[in-house]
PDB file of N, CA and C in Angstrom:
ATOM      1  N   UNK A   1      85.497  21.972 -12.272  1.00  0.00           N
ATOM      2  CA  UNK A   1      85.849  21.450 -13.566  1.00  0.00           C
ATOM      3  C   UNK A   1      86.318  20.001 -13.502  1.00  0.00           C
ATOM      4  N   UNK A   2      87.032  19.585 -12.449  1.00  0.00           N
ATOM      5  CA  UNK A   2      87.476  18.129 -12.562  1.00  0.00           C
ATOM      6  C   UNK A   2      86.325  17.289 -12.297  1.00  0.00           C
ATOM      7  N   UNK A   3      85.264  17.666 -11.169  1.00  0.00           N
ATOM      8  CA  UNK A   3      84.170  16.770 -10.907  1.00  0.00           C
ATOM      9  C   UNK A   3      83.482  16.931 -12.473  1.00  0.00           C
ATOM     10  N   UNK A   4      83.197  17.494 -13.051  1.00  0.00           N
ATOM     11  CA  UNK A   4      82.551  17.611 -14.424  1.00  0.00           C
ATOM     12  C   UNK A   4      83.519  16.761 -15.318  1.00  0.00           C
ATOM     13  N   UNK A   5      84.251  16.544 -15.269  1.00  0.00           N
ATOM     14  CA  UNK A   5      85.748  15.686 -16.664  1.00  0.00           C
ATOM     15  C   UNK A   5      85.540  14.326 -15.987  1.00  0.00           C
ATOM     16  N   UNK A   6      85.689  13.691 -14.693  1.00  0.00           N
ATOM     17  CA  UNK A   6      85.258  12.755 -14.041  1.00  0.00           C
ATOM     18  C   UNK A   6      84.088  12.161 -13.982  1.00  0.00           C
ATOM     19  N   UNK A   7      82.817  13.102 -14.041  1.00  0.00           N
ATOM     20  CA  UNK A   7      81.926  12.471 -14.340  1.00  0.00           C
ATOM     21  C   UNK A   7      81.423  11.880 -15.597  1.00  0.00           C
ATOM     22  N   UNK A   8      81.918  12.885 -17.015  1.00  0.00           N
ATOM     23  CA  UNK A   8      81.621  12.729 -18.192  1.00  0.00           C
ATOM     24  C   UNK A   8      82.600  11.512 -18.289  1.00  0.00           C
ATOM     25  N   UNK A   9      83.788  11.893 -17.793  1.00  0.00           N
ATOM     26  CA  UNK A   9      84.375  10.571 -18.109  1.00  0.00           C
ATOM     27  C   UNK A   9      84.165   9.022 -17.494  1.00  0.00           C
ATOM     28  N   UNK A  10      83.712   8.966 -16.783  1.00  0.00           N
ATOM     29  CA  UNK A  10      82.700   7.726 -16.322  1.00  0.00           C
ATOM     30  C   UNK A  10      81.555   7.696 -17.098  1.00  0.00           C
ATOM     31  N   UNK A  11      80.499   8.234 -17.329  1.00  0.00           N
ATOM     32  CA  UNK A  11      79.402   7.971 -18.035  1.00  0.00           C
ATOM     33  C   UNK A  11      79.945   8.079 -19.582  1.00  0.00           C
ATOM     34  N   UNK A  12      80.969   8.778 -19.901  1.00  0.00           N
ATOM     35  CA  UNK A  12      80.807   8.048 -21.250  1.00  0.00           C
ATOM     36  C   UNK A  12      82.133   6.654 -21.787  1.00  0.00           C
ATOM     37  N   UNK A  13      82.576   6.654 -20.166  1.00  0.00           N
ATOM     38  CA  UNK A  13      83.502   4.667 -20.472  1.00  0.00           C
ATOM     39  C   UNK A  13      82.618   3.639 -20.297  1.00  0.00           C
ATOM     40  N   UNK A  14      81.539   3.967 -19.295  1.00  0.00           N
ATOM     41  CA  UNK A  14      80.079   3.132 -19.222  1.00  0.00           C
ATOM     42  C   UNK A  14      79.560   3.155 -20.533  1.00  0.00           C
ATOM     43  N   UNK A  15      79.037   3.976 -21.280  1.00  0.00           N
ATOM     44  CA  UNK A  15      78.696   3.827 -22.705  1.00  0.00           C
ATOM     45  C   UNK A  15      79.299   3.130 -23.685  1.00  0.00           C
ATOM     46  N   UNK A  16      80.510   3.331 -23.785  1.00  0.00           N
ATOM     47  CA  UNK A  16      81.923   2.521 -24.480  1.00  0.00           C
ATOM     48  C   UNK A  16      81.805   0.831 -23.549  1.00  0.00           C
ATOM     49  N   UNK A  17      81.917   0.628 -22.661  1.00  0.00           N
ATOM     50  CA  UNK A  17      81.777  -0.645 -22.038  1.00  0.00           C
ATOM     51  C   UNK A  17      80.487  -1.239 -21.983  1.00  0.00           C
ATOM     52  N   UNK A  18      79.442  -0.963 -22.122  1.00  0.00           N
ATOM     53  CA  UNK A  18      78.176  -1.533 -22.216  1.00  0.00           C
ATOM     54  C   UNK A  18      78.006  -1.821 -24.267  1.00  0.00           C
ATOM     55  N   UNK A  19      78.570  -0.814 -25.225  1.00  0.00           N
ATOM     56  CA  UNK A  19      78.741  -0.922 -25.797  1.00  0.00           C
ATOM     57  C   UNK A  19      79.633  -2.198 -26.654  1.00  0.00           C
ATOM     58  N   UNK A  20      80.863  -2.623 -26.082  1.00  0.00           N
ATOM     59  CA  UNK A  20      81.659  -3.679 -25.925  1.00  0.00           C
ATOM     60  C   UNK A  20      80.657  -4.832 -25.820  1.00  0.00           C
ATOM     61  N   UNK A  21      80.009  -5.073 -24.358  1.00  0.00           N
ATOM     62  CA  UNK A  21      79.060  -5.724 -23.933  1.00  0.00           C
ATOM     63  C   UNK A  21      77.856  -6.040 -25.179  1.00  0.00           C
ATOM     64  N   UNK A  22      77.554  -5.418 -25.617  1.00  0.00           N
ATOM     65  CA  UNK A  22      76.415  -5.429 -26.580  1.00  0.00           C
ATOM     66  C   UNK A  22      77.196  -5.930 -28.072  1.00  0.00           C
ATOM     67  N   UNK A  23      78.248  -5.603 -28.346  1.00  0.00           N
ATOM     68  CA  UNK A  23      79.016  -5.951 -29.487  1.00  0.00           C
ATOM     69  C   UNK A  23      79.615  -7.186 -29.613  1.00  0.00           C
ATOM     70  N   UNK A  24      80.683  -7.235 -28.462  1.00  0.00           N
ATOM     71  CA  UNK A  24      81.784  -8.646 -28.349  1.00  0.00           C
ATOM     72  C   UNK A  24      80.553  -9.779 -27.763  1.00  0.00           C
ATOM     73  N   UNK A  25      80.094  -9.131 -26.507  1.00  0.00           N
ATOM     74  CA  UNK A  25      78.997 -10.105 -25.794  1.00  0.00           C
ATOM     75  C   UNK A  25      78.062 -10.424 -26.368  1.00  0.00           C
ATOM     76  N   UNK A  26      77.545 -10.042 -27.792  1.00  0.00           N
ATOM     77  CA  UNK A  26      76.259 -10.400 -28.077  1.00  0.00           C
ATOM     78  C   UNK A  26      75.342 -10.525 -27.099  1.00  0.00           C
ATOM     79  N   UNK A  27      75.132  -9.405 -26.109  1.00  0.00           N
ATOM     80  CA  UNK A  27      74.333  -9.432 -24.652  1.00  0.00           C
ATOM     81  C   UNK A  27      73.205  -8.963 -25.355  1.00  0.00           C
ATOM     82  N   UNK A  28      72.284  -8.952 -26.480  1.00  0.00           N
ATOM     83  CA  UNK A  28      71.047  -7.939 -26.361  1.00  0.00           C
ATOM     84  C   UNK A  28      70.136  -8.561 -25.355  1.00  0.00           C
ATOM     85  N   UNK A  29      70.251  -8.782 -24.316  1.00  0.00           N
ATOM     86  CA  UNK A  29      69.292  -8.570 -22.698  1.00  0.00           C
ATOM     87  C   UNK A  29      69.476  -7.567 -22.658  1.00  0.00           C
ATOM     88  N   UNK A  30      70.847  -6.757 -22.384  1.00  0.00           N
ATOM     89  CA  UNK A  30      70.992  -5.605 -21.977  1.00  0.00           C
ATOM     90  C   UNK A  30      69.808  -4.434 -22.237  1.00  0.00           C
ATOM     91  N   UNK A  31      69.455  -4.390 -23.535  1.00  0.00           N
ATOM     92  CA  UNK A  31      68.590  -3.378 -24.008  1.00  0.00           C
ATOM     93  C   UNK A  31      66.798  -4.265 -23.741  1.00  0.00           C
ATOM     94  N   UNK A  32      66.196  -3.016 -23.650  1.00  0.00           N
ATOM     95  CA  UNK A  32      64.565  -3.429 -23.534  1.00  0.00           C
ATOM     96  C   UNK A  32      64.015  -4.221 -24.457  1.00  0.00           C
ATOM     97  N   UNK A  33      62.602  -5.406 -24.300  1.00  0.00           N
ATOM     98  CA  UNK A  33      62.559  -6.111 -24.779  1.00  0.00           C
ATOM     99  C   UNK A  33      62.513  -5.600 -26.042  1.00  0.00           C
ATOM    100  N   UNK A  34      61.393  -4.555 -26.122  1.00  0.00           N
ATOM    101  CA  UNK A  34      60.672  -4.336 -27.385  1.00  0.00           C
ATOM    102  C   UNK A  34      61.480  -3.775 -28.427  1.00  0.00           C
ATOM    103  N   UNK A  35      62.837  -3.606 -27.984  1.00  0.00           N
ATOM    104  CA  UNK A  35      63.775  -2.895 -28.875  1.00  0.00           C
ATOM    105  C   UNK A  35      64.198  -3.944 -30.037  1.00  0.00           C
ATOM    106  N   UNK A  36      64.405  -5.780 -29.379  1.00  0.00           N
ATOM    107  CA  UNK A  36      64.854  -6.448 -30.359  1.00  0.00           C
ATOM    108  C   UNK A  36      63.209  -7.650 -30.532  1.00  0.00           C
ATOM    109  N   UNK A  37      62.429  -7.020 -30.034  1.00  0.00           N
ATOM    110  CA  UNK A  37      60.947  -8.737 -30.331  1.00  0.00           C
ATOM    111  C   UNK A  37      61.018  -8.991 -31.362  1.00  0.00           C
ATOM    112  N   UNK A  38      61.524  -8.310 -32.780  1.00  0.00           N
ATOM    113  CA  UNK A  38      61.060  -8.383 -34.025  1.00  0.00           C
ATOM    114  C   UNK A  38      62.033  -8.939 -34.467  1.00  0.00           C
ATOM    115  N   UNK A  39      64.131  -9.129 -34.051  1.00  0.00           N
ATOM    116  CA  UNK A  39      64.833  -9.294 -34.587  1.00  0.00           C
ATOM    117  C   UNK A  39      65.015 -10.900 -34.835  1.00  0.00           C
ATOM    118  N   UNK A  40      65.310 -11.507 -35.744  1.00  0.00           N
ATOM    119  CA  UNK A  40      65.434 -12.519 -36.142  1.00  0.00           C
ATOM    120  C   UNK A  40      66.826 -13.364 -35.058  1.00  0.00           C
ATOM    121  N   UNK A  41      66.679 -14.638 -34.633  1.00  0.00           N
ATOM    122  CA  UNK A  41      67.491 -15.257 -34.219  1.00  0.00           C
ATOM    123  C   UNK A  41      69.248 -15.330 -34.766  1.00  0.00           C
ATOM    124  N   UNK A  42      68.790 -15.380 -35.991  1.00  0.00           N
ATOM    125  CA  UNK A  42      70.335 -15.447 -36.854  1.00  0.00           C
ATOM    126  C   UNK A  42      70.593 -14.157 -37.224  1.00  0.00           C
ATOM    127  N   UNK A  43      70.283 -12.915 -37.081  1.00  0.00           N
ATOM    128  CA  UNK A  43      70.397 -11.637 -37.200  1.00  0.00           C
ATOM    129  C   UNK A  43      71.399 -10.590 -35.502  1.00  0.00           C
ATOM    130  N   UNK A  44      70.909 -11.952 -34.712  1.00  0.00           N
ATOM    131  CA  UNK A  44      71.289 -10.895 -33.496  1.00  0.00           C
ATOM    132  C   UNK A  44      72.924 -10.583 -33.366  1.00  0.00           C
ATOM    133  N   UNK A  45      73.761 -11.350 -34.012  1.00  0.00           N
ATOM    134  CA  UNK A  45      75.306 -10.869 -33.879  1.00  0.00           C
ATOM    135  C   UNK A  45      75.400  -9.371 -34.918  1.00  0.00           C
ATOM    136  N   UNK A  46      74.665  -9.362 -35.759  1.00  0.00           N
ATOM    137  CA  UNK A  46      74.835  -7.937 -36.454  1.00  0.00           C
ATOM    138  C   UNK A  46      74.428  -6.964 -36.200  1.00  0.00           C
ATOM    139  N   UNK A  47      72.845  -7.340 -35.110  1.00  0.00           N
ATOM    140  CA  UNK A  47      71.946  -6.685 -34.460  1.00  0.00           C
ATOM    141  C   UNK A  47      73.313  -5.844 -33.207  1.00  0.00           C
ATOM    142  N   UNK A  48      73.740  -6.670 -32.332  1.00  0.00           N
ATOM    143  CA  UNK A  48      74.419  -6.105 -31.437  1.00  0.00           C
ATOM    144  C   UNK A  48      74.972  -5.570 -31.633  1.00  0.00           C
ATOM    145  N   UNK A  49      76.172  -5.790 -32.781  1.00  0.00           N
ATOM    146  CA  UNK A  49      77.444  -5.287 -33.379  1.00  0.00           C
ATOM    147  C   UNK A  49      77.043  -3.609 -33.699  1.00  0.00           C
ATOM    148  N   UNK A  50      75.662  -3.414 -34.543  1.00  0.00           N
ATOM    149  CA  UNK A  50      75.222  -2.250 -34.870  1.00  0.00           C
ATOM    150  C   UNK A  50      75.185  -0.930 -33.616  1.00  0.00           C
ATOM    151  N   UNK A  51      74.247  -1.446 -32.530  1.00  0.00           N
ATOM    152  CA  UNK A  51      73.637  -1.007 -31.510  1.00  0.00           C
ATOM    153  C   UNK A  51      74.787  -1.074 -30.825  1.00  0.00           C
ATOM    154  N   UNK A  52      75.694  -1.456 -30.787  1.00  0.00           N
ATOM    155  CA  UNK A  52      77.230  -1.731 -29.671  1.00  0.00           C
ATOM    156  C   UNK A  52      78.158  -0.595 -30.351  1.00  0.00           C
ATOM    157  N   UNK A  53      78.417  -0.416 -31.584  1.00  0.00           N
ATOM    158  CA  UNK A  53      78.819   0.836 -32.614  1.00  0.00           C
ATOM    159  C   UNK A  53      78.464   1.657 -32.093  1.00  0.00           C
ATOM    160  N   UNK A  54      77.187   1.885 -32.059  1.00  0.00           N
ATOM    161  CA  UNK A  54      75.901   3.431 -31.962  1.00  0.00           C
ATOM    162  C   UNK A  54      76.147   3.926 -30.671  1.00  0.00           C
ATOM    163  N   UNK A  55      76.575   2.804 -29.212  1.00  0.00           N
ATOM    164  CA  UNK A  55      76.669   3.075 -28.225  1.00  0.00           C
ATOM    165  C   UNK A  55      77.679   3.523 -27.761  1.00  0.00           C
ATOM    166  N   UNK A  56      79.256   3.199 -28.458  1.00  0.00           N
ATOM    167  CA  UNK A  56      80.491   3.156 -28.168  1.00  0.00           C
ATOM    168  C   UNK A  56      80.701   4.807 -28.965  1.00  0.00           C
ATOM    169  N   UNK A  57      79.569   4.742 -29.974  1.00  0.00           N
ATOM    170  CA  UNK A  57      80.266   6.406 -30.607  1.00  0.00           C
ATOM    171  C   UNK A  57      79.623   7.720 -29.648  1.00  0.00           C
ATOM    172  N   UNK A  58      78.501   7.197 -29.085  1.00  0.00           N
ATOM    173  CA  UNK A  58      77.877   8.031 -28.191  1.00  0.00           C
ATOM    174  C   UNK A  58      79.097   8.214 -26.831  1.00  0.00           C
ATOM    175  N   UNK A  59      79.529   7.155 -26.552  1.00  0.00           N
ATOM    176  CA  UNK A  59      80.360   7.147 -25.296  1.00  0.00           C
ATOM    177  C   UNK A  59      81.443   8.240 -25.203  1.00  0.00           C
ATOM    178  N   UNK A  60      82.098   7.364 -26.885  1.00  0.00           N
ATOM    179  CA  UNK A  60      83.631   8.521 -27.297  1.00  0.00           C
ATOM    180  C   UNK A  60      83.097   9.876 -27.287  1.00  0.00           C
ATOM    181  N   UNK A  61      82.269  10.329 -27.750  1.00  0.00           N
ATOM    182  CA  UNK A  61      81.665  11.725 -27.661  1.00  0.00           C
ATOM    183  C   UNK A  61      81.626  12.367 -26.272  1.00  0.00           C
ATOM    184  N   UNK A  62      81.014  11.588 -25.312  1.00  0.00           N
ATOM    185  CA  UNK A  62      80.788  12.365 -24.374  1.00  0.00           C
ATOM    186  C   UNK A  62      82.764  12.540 -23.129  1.00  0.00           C
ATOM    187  N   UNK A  63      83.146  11.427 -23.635  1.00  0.00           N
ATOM    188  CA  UNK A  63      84.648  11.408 -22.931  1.00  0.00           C
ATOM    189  C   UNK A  63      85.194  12.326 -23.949  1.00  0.00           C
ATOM    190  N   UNK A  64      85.354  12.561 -24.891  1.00  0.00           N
ATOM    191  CA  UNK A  64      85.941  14.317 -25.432  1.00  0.00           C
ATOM    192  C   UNK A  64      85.174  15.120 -25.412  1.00  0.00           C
ATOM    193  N   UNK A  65      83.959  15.405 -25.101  1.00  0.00           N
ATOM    194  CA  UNK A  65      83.669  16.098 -24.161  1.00  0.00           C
ATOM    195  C   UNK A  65      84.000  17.173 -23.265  1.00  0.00           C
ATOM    196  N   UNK A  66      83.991  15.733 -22.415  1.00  0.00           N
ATOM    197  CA  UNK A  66      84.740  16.041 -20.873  1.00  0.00           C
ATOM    198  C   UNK A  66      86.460  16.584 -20.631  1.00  0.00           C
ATOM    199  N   UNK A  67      86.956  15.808 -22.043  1.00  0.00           N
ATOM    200  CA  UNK A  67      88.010  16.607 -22.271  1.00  0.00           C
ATOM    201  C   UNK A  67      88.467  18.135 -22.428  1.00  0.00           C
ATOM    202  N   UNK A  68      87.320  18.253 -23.570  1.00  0.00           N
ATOM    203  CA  UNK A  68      87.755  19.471 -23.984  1.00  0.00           C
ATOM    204  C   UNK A  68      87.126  20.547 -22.979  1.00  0.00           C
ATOM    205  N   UNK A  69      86.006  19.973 -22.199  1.00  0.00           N
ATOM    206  CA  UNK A  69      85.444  20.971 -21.113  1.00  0.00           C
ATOM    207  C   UNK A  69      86.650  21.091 -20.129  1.00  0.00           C
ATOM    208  N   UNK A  70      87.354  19.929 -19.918  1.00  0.00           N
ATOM    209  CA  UNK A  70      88.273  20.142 -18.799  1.00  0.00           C
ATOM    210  C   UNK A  70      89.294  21.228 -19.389  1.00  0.00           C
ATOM    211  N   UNK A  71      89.690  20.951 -20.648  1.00  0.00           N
ATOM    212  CA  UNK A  71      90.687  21.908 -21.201  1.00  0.00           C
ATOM    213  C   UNK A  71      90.386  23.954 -21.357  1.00  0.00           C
ATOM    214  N   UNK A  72      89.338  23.846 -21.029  1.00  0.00           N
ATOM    215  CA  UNK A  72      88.495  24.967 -20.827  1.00  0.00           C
ATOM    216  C   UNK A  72      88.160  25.432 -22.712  1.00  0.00           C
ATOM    217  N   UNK A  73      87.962  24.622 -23.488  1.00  0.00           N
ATOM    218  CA  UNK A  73      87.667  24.584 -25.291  1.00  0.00           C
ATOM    219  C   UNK A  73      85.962  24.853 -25.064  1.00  0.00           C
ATOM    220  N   UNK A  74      85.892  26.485 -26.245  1.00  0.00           N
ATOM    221  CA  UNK A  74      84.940  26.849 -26.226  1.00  0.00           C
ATOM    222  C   UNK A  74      84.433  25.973 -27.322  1.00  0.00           C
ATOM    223  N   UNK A  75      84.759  24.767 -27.782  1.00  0.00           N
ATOM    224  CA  UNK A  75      84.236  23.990 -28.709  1.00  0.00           C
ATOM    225  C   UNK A  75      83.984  22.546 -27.951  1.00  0.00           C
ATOM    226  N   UNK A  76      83.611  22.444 -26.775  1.00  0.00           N
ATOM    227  CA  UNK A  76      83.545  21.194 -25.813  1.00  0.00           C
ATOM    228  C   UNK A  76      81.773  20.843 -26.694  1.00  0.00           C
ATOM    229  N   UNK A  77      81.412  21.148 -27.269  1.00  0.00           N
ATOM    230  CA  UNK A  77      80.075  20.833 -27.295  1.00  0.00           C
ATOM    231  C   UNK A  77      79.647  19.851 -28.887  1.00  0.00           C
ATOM    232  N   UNK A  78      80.957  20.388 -29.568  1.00  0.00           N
ATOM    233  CA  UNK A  78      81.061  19.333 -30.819  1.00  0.00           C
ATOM    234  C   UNK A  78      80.653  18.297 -31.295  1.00  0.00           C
ATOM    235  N   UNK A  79      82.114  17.556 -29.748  1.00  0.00           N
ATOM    236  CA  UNK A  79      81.812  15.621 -30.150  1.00  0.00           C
ATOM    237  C   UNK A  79      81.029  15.649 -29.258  1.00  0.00           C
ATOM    238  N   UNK A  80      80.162  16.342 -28.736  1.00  0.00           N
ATOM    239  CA  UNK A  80      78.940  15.074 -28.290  1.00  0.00           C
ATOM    240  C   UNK A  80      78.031  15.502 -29.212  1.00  0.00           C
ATOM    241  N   UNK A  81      77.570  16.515 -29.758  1.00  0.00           N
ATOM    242  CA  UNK A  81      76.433  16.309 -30.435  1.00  0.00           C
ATOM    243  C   UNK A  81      77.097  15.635 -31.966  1.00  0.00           C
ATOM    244  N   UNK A  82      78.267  15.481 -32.543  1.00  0.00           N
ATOM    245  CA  UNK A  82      78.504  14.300 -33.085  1.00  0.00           C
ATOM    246  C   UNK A  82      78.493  13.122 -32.639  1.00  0.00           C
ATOM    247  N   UNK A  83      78.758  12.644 -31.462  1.00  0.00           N
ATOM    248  CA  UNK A  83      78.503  11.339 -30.971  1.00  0.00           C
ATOM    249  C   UNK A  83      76.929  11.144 -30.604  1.00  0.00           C
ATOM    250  N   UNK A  84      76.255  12.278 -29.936  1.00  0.00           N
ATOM    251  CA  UNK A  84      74.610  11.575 -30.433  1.00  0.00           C
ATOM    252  C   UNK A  84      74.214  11.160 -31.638  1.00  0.00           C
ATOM    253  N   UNK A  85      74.537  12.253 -32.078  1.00  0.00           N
ATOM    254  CA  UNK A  85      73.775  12.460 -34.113  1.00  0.00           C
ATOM    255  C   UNK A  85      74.327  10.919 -34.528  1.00  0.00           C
ATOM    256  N   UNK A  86      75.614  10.785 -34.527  1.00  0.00           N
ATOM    257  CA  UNK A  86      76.081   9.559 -35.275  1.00  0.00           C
ATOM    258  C   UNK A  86      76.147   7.811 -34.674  1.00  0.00           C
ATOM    259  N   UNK A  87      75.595   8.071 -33.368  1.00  0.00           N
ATOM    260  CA  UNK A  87      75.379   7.503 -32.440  1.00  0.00           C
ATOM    261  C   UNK A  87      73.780   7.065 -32.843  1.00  0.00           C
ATOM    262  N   UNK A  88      72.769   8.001 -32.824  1.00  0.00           N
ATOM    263  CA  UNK A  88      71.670   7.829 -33.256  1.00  0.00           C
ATOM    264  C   UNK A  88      71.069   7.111 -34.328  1.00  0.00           C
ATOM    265  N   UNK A  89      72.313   7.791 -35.489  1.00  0.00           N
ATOM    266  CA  UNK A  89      71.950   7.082 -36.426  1.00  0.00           C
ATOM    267  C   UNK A  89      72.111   5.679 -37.047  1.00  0.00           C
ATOM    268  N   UNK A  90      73.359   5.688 -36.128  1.00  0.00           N
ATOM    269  CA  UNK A  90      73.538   3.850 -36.318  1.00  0.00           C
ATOM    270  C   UNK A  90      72.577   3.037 -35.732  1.00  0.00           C
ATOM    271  N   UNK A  91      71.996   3.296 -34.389  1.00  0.00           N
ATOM    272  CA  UNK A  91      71.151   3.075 -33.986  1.00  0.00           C
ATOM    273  C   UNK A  91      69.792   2.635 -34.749  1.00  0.00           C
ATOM    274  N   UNK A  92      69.022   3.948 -35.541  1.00  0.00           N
ATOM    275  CA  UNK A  92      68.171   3.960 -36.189  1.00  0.00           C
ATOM    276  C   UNK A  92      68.246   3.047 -37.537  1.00  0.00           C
ATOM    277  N   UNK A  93      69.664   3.025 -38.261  1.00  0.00           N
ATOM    278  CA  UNK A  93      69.989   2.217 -38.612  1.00  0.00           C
ATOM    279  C   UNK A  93      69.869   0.849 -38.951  1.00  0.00           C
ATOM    280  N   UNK A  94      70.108   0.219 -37.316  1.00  0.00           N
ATOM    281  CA  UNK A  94      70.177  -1.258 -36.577  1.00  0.00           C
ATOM    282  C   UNK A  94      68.290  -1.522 -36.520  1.00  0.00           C
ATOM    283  N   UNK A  95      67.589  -0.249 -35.716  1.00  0.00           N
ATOM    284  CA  UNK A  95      66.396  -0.531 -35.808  1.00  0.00           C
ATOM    285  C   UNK A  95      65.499  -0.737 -36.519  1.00  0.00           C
ATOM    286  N   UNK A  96      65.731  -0.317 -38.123  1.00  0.00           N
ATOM    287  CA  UNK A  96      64.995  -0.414 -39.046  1.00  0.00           C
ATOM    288  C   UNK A  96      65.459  -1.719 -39.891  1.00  0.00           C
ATOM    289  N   UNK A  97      66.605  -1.872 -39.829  1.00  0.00           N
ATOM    290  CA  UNK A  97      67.303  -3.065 -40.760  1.00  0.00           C
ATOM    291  C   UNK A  97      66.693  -4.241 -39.817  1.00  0.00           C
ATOM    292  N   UNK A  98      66.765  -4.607 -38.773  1.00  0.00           N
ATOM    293  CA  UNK A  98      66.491  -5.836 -37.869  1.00  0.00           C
ATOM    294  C   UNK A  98      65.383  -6.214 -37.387  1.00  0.00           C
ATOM    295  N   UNK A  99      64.590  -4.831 -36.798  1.00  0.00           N
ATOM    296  CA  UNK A  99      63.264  -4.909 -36.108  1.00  0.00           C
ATOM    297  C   UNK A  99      62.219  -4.391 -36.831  1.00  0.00           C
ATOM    298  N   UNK A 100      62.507  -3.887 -37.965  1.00  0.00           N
ATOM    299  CA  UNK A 100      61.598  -3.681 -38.422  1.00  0.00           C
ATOM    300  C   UNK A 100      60.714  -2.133 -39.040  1.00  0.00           C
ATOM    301  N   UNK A 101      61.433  -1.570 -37.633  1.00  0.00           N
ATOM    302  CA  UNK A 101      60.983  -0.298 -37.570  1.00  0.00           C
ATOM    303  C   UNK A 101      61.673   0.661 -36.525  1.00  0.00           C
ATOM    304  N   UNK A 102      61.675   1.809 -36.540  1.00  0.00           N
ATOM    305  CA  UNK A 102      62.427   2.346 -35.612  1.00  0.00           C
ATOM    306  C   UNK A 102      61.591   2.554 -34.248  1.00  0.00           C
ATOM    307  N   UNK A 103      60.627   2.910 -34.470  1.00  0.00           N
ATOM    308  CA  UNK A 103      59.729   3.344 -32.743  1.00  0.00           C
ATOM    309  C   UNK A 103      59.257   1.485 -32.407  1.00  0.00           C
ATOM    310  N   UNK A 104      59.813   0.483 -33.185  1.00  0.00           N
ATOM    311  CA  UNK A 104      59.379  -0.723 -32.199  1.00  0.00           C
ATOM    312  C   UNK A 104      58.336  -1.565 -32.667  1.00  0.00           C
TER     313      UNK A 104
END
């Protein structure tokens, strides 16, 4: 159980910190080209900000998670499929408002 709370909890502070990265950093390198070819130059601080949201809610999800798995909660399965779902959708969101389209 702790190697499982440790791991979730690393992969989802990596999500939350790459997220940061993509938000504060305005890094979109980070993500694949074809995700932003379409986004406009003066668009990319809202572009990130979106996709840095989408990533950071996916993250928090999977670190309660790992919480509630560690806590032995037959409800550990919640926030992450709220942090995909809402994670996703900001995402899809960002992709349709900026690029154009969602598949790219």
């Amino acid at each position: 159980m702790v190697f499982g709370f440790v791991t979730e909890a690393l992969v989802g502070l990596l999500c939350i910190v790459l997220g940061l990265v993509l938000w504060i950093g305005k890094k979109v390198s980070i993500l694949h080209r074809y995700h932003y070819k379409n986004v406009k130059a003066e668009d990319i601080p809202a572009y990130t900000r979106l996709m840095g949201i989408g990533l950071m809610l996916i993250g928090v999800g999977i670190c309660v998670t790992g919480l509630l798995n560690f806590l032995y909660s037959p409800w550990w399965w919640i926030p992450l499929v709220v942090g995909f779902v809402s994670g996703g959708v900001v995402f899809c969101v960002a992709q349709k408002k900026y690029n154009g389209s969602i598949m790219g």
